[in-house]
PDB file of N, CA and C in Angstrom:
ATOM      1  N   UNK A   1      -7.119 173.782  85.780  1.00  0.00           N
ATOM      2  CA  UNK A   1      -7.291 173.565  87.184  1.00  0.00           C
ATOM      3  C   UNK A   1      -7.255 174.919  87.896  1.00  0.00           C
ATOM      4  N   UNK A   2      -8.132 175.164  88.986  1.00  0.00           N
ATOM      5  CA  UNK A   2      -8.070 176.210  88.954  1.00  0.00           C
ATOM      6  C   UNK A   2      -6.968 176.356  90.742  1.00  0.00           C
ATOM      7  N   UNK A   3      -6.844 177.653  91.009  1.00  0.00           N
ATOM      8  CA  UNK A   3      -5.937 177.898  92.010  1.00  0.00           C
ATOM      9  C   UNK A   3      -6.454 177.562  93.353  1.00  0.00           C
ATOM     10  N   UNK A   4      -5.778 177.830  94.713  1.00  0.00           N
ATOM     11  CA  UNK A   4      -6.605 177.409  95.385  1.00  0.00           C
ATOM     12  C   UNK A   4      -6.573 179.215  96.098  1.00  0.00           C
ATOM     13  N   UNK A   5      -7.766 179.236  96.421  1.00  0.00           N
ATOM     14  CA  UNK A   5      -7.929 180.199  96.978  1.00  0.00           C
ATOM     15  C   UNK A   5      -6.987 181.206  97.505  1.00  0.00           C
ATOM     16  N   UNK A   6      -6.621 180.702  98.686  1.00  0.00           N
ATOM     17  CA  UNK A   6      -5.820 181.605  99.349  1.00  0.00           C
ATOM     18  C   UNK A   6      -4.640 181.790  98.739  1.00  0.00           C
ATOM     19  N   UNK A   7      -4.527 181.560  97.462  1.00  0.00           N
ATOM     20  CA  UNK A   7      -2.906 181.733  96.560  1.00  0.00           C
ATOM     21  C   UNK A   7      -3.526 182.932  95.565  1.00  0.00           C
ATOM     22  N   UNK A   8      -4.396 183.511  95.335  1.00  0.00           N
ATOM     23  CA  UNK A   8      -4.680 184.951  94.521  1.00  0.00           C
ATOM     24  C   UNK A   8      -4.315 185.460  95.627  1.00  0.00           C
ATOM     25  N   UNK A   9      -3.896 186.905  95.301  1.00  0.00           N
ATOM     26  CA  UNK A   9      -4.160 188.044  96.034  1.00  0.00           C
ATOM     27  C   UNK A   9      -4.893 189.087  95.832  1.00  0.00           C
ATOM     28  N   UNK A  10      -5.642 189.519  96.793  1.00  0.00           N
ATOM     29  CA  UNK A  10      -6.610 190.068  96.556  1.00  0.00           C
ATOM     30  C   UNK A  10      -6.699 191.330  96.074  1.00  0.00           C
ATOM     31  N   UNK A  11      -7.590 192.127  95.645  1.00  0.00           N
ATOM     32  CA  UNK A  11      -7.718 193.223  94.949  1.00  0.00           C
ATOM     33  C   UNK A  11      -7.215 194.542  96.136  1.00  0.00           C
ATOM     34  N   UNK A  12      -7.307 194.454  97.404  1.00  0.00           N
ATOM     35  CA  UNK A  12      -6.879 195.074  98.278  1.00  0.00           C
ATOM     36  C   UNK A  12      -5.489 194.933  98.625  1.00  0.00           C
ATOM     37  N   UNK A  13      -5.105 193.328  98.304  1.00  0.00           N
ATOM     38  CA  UNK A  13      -3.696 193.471  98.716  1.00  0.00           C
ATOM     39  C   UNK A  13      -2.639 193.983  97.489  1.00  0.00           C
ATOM     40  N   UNK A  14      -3.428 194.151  96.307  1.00  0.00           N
ATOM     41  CA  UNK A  14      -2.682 194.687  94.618  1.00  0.00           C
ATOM     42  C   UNK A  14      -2.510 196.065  95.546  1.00  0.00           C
ATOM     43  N   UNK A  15      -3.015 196.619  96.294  1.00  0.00           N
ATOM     44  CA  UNK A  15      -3.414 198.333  96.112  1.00  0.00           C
ATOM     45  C   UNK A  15      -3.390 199.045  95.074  1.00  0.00           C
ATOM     46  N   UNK A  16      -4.323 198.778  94.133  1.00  0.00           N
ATOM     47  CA  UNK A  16      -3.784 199.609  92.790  1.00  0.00           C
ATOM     48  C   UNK A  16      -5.533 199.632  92.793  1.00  0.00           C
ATOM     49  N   UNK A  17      -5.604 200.933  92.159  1.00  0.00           N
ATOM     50  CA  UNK A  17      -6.861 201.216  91.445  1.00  0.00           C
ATOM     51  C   UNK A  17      -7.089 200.917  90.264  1.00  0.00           C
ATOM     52  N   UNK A  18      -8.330 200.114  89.849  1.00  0.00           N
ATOM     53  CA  UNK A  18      -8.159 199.174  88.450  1.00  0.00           C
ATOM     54  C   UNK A  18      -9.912 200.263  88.244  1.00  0.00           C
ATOM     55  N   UNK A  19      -9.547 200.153  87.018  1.00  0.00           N
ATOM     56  CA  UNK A  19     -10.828 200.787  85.629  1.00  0.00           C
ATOM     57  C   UNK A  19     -11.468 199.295  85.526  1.00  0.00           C
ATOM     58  N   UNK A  20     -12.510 199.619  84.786  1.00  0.00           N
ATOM     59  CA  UNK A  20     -13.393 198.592  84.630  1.00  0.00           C
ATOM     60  C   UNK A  20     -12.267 197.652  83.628  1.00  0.00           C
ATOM     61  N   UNK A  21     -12.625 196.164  83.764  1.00  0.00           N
ATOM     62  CA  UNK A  21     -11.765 195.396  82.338  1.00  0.00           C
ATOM     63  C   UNK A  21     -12.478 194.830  81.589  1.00  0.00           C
ATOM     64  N   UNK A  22     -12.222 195.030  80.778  1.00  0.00           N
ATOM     65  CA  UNK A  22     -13.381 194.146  79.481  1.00  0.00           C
ATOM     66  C   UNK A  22     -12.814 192.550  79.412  1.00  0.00           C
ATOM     67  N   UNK A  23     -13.612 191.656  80.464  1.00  0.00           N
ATOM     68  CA  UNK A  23     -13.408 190.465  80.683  1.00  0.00           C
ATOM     69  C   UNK A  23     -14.694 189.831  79.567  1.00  0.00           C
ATOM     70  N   UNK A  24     -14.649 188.603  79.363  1.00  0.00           N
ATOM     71  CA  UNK A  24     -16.163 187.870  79.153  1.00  0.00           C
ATOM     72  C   UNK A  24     -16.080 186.720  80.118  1.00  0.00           C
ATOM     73  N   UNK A  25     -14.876 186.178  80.712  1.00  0.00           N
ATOM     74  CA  UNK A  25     -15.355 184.739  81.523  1.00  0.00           C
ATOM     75  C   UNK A  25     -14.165 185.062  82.802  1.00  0.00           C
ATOM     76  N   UNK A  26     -15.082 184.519  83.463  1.00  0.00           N
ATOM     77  CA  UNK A  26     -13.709 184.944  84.595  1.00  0.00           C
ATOM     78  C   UNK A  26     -12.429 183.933  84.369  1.00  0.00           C
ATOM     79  N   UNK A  27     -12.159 183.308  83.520  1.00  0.00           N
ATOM     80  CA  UNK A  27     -10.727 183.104  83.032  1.00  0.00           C
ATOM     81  C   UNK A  27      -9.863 183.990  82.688  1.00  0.00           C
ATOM     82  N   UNK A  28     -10.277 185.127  82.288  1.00  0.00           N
ATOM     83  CA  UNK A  28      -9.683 186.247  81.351  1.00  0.00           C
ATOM     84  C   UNK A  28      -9.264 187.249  82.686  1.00  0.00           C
ATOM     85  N   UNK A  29      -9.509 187.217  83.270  1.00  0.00           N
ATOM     86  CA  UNK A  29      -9.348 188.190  84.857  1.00  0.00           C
ATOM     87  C   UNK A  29      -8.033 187.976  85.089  1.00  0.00           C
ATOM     88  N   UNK A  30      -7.323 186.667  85.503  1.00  0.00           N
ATOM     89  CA  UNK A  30      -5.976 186.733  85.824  1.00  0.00           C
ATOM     90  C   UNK A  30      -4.974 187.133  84.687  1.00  0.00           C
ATOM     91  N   UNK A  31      -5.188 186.753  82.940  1.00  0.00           N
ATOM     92  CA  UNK A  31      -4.079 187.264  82.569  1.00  0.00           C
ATOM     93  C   UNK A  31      -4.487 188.629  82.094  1.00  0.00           C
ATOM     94  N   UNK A  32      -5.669 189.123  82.340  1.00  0.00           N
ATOM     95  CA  UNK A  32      -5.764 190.626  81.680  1.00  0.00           C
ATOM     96  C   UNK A  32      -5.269 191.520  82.969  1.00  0.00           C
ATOM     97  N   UNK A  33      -5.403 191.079  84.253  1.00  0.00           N
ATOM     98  CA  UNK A  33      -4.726 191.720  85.657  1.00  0.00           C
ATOM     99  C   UNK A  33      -2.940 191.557  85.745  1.00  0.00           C
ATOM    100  N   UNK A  34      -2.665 190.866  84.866  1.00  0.00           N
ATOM    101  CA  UNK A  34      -0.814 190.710  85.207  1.00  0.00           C
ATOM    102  C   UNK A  34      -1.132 191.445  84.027  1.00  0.00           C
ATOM    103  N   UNK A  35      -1.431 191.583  82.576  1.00  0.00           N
ATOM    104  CA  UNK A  35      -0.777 192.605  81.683  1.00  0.00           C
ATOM    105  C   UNK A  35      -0.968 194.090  82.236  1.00  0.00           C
ATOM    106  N   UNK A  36      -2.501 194.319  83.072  1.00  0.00           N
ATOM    107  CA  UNK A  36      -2.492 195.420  83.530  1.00  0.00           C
ATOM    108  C   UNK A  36      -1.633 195.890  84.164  1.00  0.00           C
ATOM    109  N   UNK A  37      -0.838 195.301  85.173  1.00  0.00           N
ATOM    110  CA  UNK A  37      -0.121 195.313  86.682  1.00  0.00           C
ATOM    111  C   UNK A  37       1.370 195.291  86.093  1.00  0.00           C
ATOM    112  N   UNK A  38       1.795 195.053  85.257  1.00  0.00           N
ATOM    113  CA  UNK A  38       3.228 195.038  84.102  1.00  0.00           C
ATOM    114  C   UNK A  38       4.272 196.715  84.367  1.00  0.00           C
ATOM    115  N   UNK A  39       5.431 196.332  84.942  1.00  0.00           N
ATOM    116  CA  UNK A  39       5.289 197.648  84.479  1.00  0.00           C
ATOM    117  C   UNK A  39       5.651 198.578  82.896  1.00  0.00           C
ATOM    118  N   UNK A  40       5.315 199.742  82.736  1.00  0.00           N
ATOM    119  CA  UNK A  40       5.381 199.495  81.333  1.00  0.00           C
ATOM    120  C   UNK A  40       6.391 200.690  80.662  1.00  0.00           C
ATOM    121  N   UNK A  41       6.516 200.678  79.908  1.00  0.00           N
ATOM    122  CA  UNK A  41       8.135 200.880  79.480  1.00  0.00           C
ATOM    123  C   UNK A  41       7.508 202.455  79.119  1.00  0.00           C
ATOM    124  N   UNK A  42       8.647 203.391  79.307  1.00  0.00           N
ATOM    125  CA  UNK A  42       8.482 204.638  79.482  1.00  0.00           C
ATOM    126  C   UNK A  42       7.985 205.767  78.667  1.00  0.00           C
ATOM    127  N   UNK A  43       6.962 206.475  78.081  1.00  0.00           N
ATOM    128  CA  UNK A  43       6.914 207.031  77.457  1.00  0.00           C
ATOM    129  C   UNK A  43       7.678 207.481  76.262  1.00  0.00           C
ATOM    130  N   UNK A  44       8.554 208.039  76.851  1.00  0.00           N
ATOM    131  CA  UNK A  44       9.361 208.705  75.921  1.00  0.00           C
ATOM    132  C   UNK A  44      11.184 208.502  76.737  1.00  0.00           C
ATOM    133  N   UNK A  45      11.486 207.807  75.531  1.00  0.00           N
ATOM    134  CA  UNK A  45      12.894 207.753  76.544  1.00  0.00           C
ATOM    135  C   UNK A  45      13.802 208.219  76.945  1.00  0.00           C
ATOM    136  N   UNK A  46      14.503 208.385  78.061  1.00  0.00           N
ATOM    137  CA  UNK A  46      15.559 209.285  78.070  1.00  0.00           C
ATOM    138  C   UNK A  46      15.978 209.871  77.857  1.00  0.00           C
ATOM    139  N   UNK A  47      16.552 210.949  77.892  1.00  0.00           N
ATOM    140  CA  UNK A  47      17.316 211.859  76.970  1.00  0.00           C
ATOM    141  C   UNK A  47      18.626 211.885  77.131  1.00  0.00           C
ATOM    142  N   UNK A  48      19.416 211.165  76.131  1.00  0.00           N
ATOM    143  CA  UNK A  48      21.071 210.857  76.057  1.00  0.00           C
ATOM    144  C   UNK A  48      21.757 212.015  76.432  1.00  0.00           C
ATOM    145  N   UNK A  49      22.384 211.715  77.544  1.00  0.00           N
ATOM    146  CA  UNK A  49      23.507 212.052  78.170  1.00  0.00           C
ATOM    147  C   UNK A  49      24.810 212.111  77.325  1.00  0.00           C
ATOM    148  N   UNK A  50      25.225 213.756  76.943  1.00  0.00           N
ATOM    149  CA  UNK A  50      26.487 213.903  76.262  1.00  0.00           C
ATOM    150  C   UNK A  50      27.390 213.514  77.252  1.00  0.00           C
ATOM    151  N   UNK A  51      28.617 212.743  76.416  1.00  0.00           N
ATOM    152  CA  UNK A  51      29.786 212.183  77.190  1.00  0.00           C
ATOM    153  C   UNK A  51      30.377 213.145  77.365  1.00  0.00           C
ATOM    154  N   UNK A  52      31.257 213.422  78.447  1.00  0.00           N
ATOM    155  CA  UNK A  52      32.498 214.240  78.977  1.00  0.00           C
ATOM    156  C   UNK A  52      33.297 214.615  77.883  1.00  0.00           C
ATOM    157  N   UNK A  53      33.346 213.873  76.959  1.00  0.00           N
ATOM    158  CA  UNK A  53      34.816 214.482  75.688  1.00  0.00           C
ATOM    159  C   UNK A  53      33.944 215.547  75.303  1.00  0.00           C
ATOM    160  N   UNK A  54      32.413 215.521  74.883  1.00  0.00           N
ATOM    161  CA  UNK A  54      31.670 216.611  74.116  1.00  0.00           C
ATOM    162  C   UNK A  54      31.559 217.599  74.935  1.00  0.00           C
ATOM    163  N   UNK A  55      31.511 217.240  76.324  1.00  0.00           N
ATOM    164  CA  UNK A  55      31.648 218.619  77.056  1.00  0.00           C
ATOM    165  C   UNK A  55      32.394 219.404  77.160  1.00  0.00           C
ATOM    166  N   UNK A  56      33.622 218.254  77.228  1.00  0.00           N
ATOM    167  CA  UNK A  56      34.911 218.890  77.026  1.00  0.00           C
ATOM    168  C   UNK A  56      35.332 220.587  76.158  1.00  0.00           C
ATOM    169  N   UNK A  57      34.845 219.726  75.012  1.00  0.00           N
ATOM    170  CA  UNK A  57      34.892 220.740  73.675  1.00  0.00           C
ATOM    171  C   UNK A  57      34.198 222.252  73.896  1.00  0.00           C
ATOM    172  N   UNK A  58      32.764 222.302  75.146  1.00  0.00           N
ATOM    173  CA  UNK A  58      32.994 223.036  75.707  1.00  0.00           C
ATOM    174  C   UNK A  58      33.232 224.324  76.479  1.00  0.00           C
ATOM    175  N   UNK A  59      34.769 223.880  76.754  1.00  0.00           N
ATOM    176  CA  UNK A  59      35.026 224.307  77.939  1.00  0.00           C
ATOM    177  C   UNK A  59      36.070 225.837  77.684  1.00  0.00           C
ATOM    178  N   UNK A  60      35.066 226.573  76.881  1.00  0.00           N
ATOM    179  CA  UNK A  60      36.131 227.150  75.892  1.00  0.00           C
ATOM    180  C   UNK A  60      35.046 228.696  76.031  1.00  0.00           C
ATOM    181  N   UNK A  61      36.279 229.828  76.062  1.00  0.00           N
ATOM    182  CA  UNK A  61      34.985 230.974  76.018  1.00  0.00           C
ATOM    183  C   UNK A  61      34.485 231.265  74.622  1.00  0.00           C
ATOM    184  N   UNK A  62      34.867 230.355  73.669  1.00  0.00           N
ATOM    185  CA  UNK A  62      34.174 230.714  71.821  1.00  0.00           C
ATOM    186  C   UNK A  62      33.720 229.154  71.747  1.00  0.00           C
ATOM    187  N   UNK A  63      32.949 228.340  72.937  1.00  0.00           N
ATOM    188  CA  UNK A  63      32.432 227.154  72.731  1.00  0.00           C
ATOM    189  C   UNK A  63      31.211 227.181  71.877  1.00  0.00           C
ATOM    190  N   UNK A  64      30.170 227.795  71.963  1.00  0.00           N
ATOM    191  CA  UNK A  64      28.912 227.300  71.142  1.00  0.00           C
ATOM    192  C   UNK A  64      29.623 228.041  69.966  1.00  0.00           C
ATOM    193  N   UNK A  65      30.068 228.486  69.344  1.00  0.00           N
ATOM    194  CA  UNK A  65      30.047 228.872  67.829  1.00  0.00           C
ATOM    195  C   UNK A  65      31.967 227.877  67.400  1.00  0.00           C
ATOM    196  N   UNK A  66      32.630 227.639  68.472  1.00  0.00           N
ATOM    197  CA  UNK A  66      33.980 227.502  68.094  1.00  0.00           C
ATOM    198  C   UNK A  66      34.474 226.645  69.206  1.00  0.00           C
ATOM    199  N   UNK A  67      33.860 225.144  69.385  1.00  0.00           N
ATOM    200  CA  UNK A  67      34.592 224.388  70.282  1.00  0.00           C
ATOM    201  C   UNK A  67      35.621 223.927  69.990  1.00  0.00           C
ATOM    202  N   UNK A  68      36.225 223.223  71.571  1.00  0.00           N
ATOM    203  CA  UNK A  68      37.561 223.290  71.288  1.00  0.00           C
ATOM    204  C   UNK A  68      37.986 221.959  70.323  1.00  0.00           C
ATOM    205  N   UNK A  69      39.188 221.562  69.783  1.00  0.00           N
ATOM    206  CA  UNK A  69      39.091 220.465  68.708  1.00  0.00           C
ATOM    207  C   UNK A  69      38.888 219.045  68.971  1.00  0.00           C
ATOM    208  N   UNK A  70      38.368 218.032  67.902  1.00  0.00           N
ATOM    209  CA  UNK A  70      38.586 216.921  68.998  1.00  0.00           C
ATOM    210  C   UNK A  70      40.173 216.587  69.350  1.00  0.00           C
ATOM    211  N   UNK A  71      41.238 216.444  68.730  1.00  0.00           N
ATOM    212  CA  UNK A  71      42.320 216.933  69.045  1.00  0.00           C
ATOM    213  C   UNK A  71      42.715 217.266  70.544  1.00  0.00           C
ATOM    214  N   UNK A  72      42.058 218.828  70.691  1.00  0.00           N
ATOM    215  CA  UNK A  72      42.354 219.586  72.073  1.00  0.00           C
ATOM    216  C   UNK A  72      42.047 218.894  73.219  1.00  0.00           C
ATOM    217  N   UNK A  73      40.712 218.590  72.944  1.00  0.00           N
ATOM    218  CA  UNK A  73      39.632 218.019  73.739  1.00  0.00           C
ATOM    219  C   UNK A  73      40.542 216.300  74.739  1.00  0.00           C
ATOM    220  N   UNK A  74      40.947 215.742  73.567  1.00  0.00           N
ATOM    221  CA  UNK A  74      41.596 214.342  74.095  1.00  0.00           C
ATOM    222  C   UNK A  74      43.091 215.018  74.532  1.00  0.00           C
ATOM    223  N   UNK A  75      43.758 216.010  74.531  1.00  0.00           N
ATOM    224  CA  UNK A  75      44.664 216.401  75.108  1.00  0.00           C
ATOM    225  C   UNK A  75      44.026 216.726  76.804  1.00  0.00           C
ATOM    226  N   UNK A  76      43.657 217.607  76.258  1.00  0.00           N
ATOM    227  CA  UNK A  76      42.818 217.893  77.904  1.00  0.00           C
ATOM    228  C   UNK A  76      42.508 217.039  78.928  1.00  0.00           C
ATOM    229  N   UNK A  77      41.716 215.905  78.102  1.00  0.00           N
ATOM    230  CA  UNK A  77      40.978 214.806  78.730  1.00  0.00           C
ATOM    231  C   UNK A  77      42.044 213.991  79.301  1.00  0.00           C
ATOM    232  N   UNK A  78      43.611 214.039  78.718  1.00  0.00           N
ATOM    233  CA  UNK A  78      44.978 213.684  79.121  1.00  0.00           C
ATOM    234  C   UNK A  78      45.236 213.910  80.303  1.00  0.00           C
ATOM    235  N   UNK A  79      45.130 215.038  80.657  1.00  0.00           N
ATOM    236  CA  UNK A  79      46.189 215.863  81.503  1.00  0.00           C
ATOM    237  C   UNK A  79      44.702 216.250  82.637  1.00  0.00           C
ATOM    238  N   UNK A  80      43.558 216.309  82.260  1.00  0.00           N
ATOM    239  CA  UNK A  80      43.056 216.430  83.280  1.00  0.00           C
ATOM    240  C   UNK A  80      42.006 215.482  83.387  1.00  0.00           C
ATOM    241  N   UNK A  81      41.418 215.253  84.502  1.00  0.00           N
ATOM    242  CA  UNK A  81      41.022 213.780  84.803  1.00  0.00           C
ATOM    243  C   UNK A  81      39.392 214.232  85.309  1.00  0.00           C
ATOM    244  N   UNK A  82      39.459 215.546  85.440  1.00  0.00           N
ATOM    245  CA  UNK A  82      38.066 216.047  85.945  1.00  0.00           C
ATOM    246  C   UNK A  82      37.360 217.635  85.221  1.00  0.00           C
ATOM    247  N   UNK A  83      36.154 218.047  85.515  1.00  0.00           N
ATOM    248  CA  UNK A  83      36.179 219.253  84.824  1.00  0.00           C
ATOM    249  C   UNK A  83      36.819 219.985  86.555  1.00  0.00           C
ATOM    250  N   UNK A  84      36.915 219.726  87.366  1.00  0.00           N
ATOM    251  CA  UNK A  84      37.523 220.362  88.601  1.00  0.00           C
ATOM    252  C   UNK A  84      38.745 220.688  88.385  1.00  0.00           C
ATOM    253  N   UNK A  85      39.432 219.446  87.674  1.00  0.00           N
ATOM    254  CA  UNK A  85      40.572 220.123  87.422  1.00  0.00           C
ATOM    255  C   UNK A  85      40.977 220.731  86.515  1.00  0.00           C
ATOM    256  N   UNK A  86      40.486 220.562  85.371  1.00  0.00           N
ATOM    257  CA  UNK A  86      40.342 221.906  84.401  1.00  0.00           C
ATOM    258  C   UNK A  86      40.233 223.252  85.049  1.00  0.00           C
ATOM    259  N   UNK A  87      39.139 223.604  85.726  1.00  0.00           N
ATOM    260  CA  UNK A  87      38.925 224.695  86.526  1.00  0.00           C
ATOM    261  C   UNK A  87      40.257 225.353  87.271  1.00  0.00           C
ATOM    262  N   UNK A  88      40.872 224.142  88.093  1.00  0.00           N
ATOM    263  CA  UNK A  88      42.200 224.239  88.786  1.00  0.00           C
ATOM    264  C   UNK A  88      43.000 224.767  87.826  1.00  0.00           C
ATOM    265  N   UNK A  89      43.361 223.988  86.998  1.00  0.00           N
ATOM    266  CA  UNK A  89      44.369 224.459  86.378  1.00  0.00           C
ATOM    267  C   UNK A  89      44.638 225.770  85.787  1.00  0.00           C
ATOM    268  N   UNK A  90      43.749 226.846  85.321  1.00  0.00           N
ATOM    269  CA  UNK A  90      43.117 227.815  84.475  1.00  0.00           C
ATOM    270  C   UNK A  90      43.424 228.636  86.039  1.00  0.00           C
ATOM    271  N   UNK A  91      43.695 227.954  87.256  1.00  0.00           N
ATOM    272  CA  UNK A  91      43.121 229.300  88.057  1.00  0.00           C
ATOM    273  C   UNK A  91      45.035 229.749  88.813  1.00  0.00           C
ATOM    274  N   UNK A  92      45.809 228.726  88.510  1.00  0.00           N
ATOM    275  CA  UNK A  92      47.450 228.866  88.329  1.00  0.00           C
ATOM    276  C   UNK A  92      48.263 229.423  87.292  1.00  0.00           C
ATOM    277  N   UNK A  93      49.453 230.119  87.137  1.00  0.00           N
ATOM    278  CA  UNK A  93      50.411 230.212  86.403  1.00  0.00           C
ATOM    279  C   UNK A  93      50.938 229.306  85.989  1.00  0.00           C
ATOM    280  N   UNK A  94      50.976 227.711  86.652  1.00  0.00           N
ATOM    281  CA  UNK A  94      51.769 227.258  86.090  1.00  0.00           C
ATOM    282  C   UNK A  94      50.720 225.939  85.780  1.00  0.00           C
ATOM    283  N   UNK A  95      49.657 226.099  86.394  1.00  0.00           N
ATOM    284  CA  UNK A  95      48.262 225.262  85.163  1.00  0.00           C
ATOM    285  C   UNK A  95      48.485 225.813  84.249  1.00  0.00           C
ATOM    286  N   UNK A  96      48.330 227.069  83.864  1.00  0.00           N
ATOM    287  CA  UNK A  96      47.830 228.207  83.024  1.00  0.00           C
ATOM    288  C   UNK A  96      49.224 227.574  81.322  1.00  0.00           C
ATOM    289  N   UNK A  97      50.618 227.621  81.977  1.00  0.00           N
ATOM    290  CA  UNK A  97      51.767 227.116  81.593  1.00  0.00           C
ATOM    291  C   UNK A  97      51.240 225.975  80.847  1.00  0.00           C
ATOM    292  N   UNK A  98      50.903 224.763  81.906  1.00  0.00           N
ATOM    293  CA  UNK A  98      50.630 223.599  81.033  1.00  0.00           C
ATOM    294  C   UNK A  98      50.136 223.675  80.228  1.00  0.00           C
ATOM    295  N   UNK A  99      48.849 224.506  80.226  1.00  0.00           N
ATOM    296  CA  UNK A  99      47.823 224.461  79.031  1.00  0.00           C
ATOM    297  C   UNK A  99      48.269 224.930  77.729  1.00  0.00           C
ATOM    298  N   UNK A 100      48.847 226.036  78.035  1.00  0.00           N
ATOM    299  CA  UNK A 100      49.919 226.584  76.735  1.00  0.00           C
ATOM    300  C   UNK A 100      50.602 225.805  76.006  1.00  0.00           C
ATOM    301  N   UNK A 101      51.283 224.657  76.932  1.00  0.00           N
ATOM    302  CA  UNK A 101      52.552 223.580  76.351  1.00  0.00           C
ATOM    303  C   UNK A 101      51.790 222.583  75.059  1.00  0.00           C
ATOM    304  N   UNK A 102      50.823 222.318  76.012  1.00  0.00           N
ATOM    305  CA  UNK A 102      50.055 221.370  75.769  1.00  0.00           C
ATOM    306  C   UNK A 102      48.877 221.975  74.573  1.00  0.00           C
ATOM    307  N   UNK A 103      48.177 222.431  74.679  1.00  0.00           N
ATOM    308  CA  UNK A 103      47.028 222.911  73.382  1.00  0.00           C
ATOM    309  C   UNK A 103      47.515 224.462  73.201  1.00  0.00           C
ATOM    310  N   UNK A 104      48.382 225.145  73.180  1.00  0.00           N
ATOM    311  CA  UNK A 104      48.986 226.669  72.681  1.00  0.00           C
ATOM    312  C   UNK A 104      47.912 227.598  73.124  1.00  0.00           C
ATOM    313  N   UNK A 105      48.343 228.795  73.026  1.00  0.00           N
ATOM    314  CA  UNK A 105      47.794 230.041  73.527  1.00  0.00           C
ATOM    315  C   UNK A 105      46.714 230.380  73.490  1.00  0.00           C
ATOM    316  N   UNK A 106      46.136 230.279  72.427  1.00  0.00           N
ATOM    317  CA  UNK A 106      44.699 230.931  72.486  1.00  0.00           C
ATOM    318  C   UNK A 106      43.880 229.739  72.258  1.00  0.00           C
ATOM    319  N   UNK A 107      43.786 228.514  72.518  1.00  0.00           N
ATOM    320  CA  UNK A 107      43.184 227.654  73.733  1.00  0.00           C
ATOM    321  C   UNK A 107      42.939 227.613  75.073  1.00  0.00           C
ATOM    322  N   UNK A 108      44.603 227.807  75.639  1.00  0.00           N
ATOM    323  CA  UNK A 108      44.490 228.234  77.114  1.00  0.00           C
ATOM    324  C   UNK A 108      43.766 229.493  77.093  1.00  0.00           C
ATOM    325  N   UNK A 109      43.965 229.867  76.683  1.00  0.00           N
ATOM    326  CA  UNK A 109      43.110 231.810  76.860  1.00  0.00           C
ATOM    327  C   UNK A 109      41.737 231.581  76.701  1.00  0.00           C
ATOM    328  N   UNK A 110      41.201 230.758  76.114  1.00  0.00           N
ATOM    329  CA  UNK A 110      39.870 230.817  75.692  1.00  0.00           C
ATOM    330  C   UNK A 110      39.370 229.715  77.062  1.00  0.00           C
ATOM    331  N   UNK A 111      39.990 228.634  77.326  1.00  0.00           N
ATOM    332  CA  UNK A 111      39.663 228.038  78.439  1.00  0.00           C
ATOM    333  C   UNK A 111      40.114 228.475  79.566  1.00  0.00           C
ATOM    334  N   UNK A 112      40.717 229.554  80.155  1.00  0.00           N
ATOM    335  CA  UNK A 112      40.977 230.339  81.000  1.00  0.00           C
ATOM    336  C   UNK A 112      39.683 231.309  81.270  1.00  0.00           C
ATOM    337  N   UNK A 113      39.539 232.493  79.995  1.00  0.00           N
ATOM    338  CA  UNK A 113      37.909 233.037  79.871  1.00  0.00           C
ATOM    339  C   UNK A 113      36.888 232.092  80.385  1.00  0.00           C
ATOM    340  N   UNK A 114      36.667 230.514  80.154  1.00  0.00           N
ATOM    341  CA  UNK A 114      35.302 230.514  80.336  1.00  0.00           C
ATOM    342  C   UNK A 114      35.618 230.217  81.580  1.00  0.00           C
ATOM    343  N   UNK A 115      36.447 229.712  82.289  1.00  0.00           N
ATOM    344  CA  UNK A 115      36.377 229.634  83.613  1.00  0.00           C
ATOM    345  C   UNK A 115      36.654 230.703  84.740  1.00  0.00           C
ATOM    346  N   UNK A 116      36.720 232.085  84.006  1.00  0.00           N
ATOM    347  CA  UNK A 116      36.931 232.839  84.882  1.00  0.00           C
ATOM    348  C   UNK A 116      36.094 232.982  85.646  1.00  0.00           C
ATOM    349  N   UNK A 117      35.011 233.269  85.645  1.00  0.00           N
ATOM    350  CA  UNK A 117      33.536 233.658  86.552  1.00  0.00           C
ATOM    351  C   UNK A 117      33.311 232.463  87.347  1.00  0.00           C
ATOM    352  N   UNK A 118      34.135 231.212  87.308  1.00  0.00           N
ATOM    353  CA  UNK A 118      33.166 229.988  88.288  1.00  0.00           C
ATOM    354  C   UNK A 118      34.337 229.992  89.511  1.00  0.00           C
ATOM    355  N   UNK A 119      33.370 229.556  90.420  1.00  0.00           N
ATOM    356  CA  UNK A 119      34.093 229.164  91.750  1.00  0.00           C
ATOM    357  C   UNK A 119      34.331 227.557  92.053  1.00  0.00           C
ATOM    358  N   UNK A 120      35.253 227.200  92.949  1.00  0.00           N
ATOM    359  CA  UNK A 120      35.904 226.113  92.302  1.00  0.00           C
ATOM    360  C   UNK A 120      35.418 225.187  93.739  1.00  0.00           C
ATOM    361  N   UNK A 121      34.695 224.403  94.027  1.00  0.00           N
ATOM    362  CA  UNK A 121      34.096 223.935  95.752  1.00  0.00           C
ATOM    363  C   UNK A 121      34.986 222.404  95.951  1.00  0.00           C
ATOM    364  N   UNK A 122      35.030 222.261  96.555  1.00  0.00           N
ATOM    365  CA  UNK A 122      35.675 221.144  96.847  1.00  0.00           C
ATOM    366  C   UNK A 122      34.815 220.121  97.801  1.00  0.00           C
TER     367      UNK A 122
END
């Protein structure tokens, strides 16, 4: 049965620019126009987003050859709740303290280094 007229919409109201379609009967027009009109799933997908613990690792001035452990990393991820406050902490004596308590010296030192050069915005 076919539709009643004024229930298509028209090729002006699609606004889409259509290529020729390789129809043979005008039956084939409405479902070859909804597969056209589909939207269609993305080239190439996404590119996965490393989680915060891997960043974590890091956050270290010997990170690309010597990140920090996973170990360190879930300590950190403990005690600090942001990479802001990582930053914070590294920029106190007595952040600086915690970090020592908490993952020992030449952790804090190495995550102290990489944050020396950044500025901290709020």
């Amino acid at each position: 049965m076919a539709a009643p007229v004024g229930a298509l919409p028209t090729l002006h109201e699609l606004s889409v620019s259509l290529d020729l379609l390789p129809i043979t009967s005008p039956s084939q027009l409405l479902p070859l126009l909804n597969i056209y009109l589909a939207p269609s799933a993305p080239a190439h997908p996404p590119p996965a987003i490393p989680s915060s613990r891997a960043l974590l690792r890091r956050v270290t001035a010997a990170g690309p050859t010597r990140p920090l452990s996973e170990h360190s990393a879930n300590v950190l991820s403990d005690i600090c709740h942001s990479m802001g406050e990582v930053a914070t902490m590294t920029s106190s004596e007595q952040g600086m303290k915690a970090l020592e308590d908490f993952l020992g010296e030449a952790d804090a030192e190495n995550i102290e280094s990489f944050w020396a050069e950044e500025w901290i915005c709020d």
